[in-house]
Protein backbone atom coordinates (compact mmCIF):
# COMPACT_ATOMS: atom_id res chain seq x y z
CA UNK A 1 124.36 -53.54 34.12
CA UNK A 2 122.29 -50.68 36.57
CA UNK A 3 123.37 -48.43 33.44
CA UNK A 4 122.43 -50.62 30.92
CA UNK A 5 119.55 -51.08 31.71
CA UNK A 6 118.31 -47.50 32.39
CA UNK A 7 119.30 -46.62 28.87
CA UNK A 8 116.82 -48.90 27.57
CA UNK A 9 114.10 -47.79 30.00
CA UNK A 10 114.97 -44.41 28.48
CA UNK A 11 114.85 -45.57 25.03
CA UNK A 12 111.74 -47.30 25.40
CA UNK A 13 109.91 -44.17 27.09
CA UNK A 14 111.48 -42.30 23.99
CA UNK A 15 109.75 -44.46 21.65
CA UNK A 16 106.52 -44.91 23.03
CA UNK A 17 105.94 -41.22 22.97
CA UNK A 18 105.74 -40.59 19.43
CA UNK A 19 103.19 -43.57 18.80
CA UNK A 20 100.81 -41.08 20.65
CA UNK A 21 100.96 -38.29 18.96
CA UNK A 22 99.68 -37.41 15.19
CA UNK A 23 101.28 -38.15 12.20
CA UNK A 24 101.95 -34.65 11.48
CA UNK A 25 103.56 -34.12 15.27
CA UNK A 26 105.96 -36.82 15.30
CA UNK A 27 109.63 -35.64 15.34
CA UNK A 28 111.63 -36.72 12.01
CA UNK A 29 113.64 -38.76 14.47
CA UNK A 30 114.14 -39.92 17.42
CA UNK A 31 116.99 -42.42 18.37
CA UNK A 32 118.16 -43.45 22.02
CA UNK A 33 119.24 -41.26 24.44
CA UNK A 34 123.13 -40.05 24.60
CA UNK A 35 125.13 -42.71 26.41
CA UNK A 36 126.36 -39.85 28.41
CA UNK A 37 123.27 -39.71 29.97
CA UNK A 38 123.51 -43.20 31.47
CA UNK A 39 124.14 -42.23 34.58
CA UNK A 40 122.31 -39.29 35.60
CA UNK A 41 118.48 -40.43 35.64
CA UNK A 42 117.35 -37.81 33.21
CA UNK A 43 113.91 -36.72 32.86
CA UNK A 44 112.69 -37.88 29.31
CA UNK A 45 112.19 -35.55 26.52
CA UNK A 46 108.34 -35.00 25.92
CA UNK A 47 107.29 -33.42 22.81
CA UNK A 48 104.83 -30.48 23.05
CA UNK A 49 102.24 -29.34 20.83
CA UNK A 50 102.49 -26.35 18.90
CA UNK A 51 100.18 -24.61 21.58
CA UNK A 52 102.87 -25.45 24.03
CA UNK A 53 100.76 -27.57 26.11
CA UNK A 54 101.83 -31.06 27.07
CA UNK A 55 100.40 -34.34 25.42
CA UNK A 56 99.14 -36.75 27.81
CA UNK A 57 101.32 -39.50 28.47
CA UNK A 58 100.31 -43.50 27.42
CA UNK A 59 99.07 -43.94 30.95
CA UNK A 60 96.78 -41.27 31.48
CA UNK A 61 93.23 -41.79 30.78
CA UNK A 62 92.72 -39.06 28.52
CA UNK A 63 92.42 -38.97 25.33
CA UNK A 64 92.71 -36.89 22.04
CA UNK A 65 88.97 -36.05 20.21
CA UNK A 66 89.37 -38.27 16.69
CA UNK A 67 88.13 -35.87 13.71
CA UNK A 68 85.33 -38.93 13.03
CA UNK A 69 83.82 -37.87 16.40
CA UNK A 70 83.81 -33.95 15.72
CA UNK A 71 82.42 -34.67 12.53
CA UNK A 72 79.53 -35.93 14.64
CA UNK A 73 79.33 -32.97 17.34
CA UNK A 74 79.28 -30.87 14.19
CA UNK A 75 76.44 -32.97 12.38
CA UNK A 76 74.67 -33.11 15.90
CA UNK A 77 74.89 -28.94 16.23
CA UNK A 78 73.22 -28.81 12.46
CA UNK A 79 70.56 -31.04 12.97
CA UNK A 80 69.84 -29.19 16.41
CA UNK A 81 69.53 -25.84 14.33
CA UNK A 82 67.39 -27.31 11.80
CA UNK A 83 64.97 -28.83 14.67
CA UNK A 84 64.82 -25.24 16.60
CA UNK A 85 64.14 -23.68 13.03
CA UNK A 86 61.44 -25.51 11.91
CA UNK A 87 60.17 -25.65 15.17
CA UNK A 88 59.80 -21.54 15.66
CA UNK A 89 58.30 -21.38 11.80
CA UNK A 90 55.64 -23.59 13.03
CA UNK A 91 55.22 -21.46 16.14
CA UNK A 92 55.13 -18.67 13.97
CA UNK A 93 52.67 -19.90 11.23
CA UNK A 94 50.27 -20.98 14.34
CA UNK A 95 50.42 -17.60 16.03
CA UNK A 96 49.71 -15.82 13.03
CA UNK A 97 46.32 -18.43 12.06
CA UNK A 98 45.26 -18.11 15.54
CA UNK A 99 45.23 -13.52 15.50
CA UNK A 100 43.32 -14.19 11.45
CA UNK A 101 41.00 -16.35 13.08
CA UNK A 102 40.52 -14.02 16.09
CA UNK A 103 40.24 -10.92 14.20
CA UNK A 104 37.90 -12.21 11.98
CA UNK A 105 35.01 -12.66 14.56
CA UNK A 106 34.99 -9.10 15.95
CA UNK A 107 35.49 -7.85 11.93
CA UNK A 108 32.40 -5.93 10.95
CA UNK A 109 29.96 -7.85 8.92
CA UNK A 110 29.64 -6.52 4.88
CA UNK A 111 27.60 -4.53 4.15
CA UNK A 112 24.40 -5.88 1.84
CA UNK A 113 24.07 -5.30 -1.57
CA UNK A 114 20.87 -3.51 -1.98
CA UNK A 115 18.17 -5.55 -3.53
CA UNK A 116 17.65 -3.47 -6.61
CA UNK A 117 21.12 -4.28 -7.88
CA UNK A 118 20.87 -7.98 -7.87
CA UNK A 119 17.68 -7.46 -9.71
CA UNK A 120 17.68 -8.43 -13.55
CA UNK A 121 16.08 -7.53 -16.43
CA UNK A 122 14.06 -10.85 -16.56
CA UNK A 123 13.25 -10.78 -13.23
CA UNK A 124 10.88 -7.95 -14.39
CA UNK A 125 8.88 -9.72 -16.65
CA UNK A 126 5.36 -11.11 -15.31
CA UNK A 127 5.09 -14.42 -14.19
CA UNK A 128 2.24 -16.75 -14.93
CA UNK A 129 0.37 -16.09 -11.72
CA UNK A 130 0.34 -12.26 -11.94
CA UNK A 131 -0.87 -13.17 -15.20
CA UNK A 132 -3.57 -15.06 -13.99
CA UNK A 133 -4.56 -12.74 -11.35
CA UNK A 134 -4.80 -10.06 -13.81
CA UNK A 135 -7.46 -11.74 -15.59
CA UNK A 136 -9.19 -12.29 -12.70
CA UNK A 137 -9.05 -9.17 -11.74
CA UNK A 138 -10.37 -8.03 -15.10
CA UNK A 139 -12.94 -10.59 -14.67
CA UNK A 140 -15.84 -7.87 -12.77
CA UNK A 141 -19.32 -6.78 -12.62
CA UNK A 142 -19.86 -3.20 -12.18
CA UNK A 143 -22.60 -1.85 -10.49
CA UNK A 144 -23.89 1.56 -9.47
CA UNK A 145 -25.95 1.67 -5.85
CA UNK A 146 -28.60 4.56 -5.46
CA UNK A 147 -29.75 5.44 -1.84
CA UNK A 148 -33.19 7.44 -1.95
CA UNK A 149 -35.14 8.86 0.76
CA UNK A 150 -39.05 9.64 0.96
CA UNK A 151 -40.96 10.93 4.05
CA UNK A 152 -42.76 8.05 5.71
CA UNK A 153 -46.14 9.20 5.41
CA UNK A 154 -45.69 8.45 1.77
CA UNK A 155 -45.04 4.77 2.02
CA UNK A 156 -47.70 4.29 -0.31
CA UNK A 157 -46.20 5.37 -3.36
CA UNK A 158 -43.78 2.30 -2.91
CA UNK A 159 -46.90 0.42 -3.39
CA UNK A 160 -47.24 2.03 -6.54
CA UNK A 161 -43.89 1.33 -8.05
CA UNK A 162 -44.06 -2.21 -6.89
CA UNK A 163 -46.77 -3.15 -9.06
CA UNK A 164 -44.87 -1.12 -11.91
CA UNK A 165 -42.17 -3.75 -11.65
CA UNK A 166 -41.48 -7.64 -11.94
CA UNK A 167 -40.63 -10.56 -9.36
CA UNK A 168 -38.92 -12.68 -11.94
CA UNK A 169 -36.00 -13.54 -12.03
CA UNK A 170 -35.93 -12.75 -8.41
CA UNK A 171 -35.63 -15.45 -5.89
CA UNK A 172 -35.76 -15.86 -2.36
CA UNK A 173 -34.07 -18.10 0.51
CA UNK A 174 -37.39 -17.64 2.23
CA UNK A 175 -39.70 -16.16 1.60
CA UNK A 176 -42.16 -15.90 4.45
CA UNK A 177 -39.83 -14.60 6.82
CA UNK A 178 -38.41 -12.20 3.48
CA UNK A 179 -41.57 -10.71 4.50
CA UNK A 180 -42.19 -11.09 7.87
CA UNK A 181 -38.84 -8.98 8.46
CA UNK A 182 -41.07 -6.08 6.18
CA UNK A 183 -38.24 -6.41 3.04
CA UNK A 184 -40.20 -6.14 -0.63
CA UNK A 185 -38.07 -6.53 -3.73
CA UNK A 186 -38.97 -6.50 -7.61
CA UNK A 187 -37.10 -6.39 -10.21
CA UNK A 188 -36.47 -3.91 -13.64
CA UNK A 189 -34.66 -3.26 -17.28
CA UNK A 190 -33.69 -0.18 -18.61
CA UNK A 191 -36.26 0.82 -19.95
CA UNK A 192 -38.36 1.27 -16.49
CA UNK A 193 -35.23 2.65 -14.74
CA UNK A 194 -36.03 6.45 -15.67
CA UNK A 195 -39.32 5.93 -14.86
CA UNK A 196 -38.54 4.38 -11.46
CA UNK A 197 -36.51 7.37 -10.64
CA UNK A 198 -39.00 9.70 -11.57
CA UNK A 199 -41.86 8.21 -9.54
CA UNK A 200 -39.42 8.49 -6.34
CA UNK A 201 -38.64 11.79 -7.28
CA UNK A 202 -42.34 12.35 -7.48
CA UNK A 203 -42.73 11.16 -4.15
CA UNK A 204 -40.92 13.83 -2.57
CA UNK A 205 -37.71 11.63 -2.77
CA UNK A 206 -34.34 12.96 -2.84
CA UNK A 207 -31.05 10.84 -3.86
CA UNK A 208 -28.99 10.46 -0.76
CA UNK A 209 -26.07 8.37 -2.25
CA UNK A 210 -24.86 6.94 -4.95
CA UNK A 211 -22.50 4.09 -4.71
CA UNK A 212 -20.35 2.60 -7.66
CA UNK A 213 -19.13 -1.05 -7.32
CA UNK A 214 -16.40 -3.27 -8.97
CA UNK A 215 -17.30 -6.82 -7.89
CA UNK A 216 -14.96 -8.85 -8.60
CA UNK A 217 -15.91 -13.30 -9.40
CA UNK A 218 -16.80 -14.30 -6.06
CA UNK A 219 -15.93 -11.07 -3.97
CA UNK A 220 -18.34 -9.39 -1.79
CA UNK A 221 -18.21 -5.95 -0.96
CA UNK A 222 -20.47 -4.16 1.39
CA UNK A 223 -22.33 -0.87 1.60
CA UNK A 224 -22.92 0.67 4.85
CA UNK A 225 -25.71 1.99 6.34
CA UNK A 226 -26.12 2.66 10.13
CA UNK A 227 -22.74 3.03 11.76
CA UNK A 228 -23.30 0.93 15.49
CA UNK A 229 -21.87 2.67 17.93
CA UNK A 230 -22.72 0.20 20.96
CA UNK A 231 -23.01 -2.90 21.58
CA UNK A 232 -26.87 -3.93 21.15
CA UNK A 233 -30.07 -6.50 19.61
CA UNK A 234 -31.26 -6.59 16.37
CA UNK A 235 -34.23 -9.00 16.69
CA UNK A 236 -34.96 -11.05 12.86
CA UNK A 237 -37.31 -13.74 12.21
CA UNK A 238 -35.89 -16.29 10.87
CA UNK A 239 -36.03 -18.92 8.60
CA UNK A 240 -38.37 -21.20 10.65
CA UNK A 241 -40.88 -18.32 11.75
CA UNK A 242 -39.22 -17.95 14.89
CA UNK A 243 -38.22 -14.48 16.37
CA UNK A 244 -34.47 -14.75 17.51
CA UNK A 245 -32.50 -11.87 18.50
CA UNK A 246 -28.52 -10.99 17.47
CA UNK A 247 -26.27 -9.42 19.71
CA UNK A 248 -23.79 -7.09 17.80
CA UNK A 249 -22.15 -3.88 18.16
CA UNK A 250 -19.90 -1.79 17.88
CA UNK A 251 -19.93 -1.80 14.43
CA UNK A 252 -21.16 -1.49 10.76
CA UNK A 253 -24.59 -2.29 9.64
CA UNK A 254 -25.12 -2.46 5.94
CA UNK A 255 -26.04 -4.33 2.56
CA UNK A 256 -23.54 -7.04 1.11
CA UNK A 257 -23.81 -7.68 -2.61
CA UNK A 258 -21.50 -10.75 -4.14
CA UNK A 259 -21.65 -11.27 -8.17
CA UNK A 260 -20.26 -14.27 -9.15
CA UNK A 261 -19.97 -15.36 -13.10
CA UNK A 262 -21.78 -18.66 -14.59
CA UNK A 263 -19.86 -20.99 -16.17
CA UNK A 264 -20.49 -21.46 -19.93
CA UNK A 265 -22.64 -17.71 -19.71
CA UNK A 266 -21.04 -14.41 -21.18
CA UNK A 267 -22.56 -10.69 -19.83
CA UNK A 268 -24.00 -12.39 -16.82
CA UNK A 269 -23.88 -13.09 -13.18
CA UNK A 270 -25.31 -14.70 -9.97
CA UNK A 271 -26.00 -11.39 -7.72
CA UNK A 272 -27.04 -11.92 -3.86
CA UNK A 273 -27.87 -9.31 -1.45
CA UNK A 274 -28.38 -9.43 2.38
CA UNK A 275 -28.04 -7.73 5.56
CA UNK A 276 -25.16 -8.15 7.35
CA UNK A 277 -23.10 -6.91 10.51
CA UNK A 278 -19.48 -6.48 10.14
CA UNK A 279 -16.55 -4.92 12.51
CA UNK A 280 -15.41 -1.62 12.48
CA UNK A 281 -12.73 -1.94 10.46
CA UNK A 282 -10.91 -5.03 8.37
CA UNK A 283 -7.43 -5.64 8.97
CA UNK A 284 -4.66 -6.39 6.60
CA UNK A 285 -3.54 -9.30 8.76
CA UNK A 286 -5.26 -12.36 7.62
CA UNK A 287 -4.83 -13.43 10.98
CA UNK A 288 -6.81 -10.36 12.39
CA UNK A 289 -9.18 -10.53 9.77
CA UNK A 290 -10.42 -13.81 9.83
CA UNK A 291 -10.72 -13.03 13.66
CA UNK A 292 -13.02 -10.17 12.80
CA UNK A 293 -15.04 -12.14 9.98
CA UNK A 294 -15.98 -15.26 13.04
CA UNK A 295 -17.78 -11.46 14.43
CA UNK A 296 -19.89 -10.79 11.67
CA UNK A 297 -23.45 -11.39 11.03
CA UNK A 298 -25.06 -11.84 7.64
CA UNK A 299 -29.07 -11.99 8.05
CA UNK A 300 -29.63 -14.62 5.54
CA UNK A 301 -33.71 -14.88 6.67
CA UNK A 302 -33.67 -11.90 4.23
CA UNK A 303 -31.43 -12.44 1.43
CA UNK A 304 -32.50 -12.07 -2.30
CA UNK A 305 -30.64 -13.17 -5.75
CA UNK A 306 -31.06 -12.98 -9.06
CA UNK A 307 -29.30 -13.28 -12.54
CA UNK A 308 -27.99 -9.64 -14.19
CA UNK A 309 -27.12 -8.57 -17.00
CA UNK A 310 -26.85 -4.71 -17.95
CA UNK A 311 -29.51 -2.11 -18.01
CA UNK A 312 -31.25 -4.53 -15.28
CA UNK A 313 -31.71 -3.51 -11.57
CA UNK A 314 -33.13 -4.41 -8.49
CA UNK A 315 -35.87 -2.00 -6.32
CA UNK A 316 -35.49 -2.85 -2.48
CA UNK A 317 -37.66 -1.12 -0.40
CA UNK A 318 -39.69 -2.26 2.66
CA UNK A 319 -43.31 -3.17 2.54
CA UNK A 320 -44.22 -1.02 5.78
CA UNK A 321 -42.49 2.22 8.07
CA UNK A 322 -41.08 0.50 11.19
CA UNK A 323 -39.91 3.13 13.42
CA UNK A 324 -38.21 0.32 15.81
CA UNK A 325 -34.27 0.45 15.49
CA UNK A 326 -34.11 -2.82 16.95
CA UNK A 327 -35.90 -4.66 14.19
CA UNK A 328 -33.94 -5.87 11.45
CA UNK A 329 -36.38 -3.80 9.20
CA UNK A 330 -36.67 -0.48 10.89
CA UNK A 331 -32.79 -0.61 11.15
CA UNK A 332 -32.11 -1.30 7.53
CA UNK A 333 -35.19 1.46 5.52
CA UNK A 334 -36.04 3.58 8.41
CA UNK A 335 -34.63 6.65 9.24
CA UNK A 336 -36.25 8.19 12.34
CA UNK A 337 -34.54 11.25 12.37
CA UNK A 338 -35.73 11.77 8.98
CA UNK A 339 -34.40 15.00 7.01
CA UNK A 340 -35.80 18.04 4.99
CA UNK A 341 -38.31 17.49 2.55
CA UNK A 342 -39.59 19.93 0.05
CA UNK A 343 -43.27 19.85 -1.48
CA UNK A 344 -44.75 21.50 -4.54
CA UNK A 345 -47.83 21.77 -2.23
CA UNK A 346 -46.69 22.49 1.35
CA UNK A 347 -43.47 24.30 3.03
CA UNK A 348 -40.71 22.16 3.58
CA UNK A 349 -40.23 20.25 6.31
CA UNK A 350 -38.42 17.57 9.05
CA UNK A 351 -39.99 14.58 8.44
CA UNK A 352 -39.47 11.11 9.53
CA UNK A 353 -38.12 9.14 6.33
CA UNK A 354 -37.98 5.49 4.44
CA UNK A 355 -35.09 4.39 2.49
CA UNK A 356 -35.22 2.56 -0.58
CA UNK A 357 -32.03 1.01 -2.59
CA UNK A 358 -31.86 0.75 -6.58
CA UNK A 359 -29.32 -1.54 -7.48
CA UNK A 360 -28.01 -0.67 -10.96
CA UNK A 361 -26.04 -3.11 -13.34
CA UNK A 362 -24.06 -1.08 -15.99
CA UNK A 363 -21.30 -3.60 -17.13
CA UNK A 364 -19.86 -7.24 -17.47
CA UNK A 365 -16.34 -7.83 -18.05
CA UNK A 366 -16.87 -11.84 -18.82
């Protein structure tokens, strides 16, 4: 009965093996154990694998890997490659953005084009406002200034001329202190402008200067006269009798002539004239400029105007020899220092001199 039933212990440890193993392991067969083995208490027969290592029995804990489950650890492995892949191109492309974006802020700045190759060929043609600035510019009187000199002591031919010549069209801001500041004007045509020159000429006058203008509508230009080299008075009366002085200096002292056309009138213009005191110099800055201009002073007590046309002129002279380079007059006609004068009657000689102005109209351009 012991025997008995240790065969079928044996047989039944036989058997359960093989349910644990692969289908491809198994053994082809596998029946009970020899009855001559009943009574020796034989190990049982365990099948090996064909790397000659043991298979774990029923009761261990252990167990063989399925193929569904390294079908997994291989699917996990992939996707983990994939992940570490993508992950280093990213790295990559942001590496590579970041030294292009770095690079390109210490990268040298292009060089310009030059300006004359983005001009075009119809960037060349005139506009409508140099147009129109062209015509104004065309739009000018011209006129020709002559400076004369004559010795002092012959004032009185002046007297002569004056009577000679015409106040008409001539007007006057005022003209009381016109003459209280010793100015005289008259006024001539063509045909008394040889004459003119001849009776200064007579009077032992010599021509100085001669000064050609191109006023343009409503510009002012301005011959000089006494250079200032000081600061100092110039004392005026003015337009309500009063004597007032004007503090000026260093500067320019000279004669300021504006033509300016009338509307609806062709080959003439509104001339004024007057004394004025200007800077030493005009800047190109407007800035600068229109500081310098708040410096000047015009002496409107003895401006004059008229309407030109040409072949006419103006004769400014003064009506008396003030040797006073503080008056308004003596600094504008006299000359103290005088120059040489010749005589068809006497040697020459250093005399004490007048000026006198001749203000000469030749053309009209509207």
């Amino acid at each position: 009965m012991i025997g008995a039933k240790r065969e079928k212990s044996i047989a039944d440890c036989g058997e359960a093996v093989p349910a644990l193993l692969p289908r491809a392991s198994r053994p082809q067969s596998m029946g009970k154990m020899p009855a001559g083995l009943s009574g020796r208490n034989p190990t049982p027969h365990i099948p090996s694998t064909r790397s000659g290592q043991a298979l774990p029995m029923e009761g261990n804990k252990g167990k063989m890997p399925s193929p569904q489950s390294k079908t997994e650890n291989q699917s996990r492995y992939y996707i983990s490659c994939i992940l570490y892949s993508v992950f280093c191109i990213l790295l990559f492309t942001f590496c590579l953005l970041f030294s292009a974006f770095f690079l390109s802020g210490c990268a040298k700045p292009e060089p310009e084009q030059p300006i004359w190759e983005q001009v075009k060929i119809g960037d060349l043609a005139p506009s409508d406002a140099g147009k129109t600035q062209q015509t104004e510019l065309l739009k000018i009187t011209r006129l020709d200034v002559h400076i004369f000199e004559i010795p002092a002591d012959n004032i009185d031919e002046i007297d002569k001329i004056r009577r000679r010549l015409f106040i008409r069209p001539l007007q006057l801001k005022d003209y009381d202190a016109f003459n209280a500041n010793s100015f005289m004007v008259r006024f001539g045509q063509v045909d008394l402008w040889r004459q003119t020159n001849d009776w200064l000429l007579g009077a032992e006058g010599r021509n100085i200067a001669n000064v050609s203008l191109m006023l343009a509508d409503g510009q002012a230009q301005t011959v000089a006269i006494a250079g200032l080299d000081r600061p100092q008075s110039i004392y005026y009366t003015s337009a309500n009798s009063s004597r007032e002085a004007a503090n000026v200096g260093p500067g320019v002292f000279g004669l300021r002539i504006k033509a300016e056309k009338i509307p609806g009138s062709r080959g003439v213009c509104d001339l004024v004239g007057y004394p004025v005191f200007s800077p030493p110099t005009e800047s190109t800055i407007k800035q600068l400029d229109a500081r310098g201009k708040l410096r000047e002073f015009p002496f409107t007590c003895a401006a004059f105007g008229l309407k030109m046309s040409p072949g006419d002129f103006v004769f400014l002279a003064p009506k008396e020899y003030l040797s006073d380079q503080t008056a308004l007059g003596g600094l504008f006609f006299s000359n103290p220092g005088g120059g040489l004068f010749f005589s068809k009657t006497k040697a020459p000689e250093y005399k004490p001199a007048v000026r006198i102005f001749l203000l000469v109209c030749t053309g009209i351009n509207y």
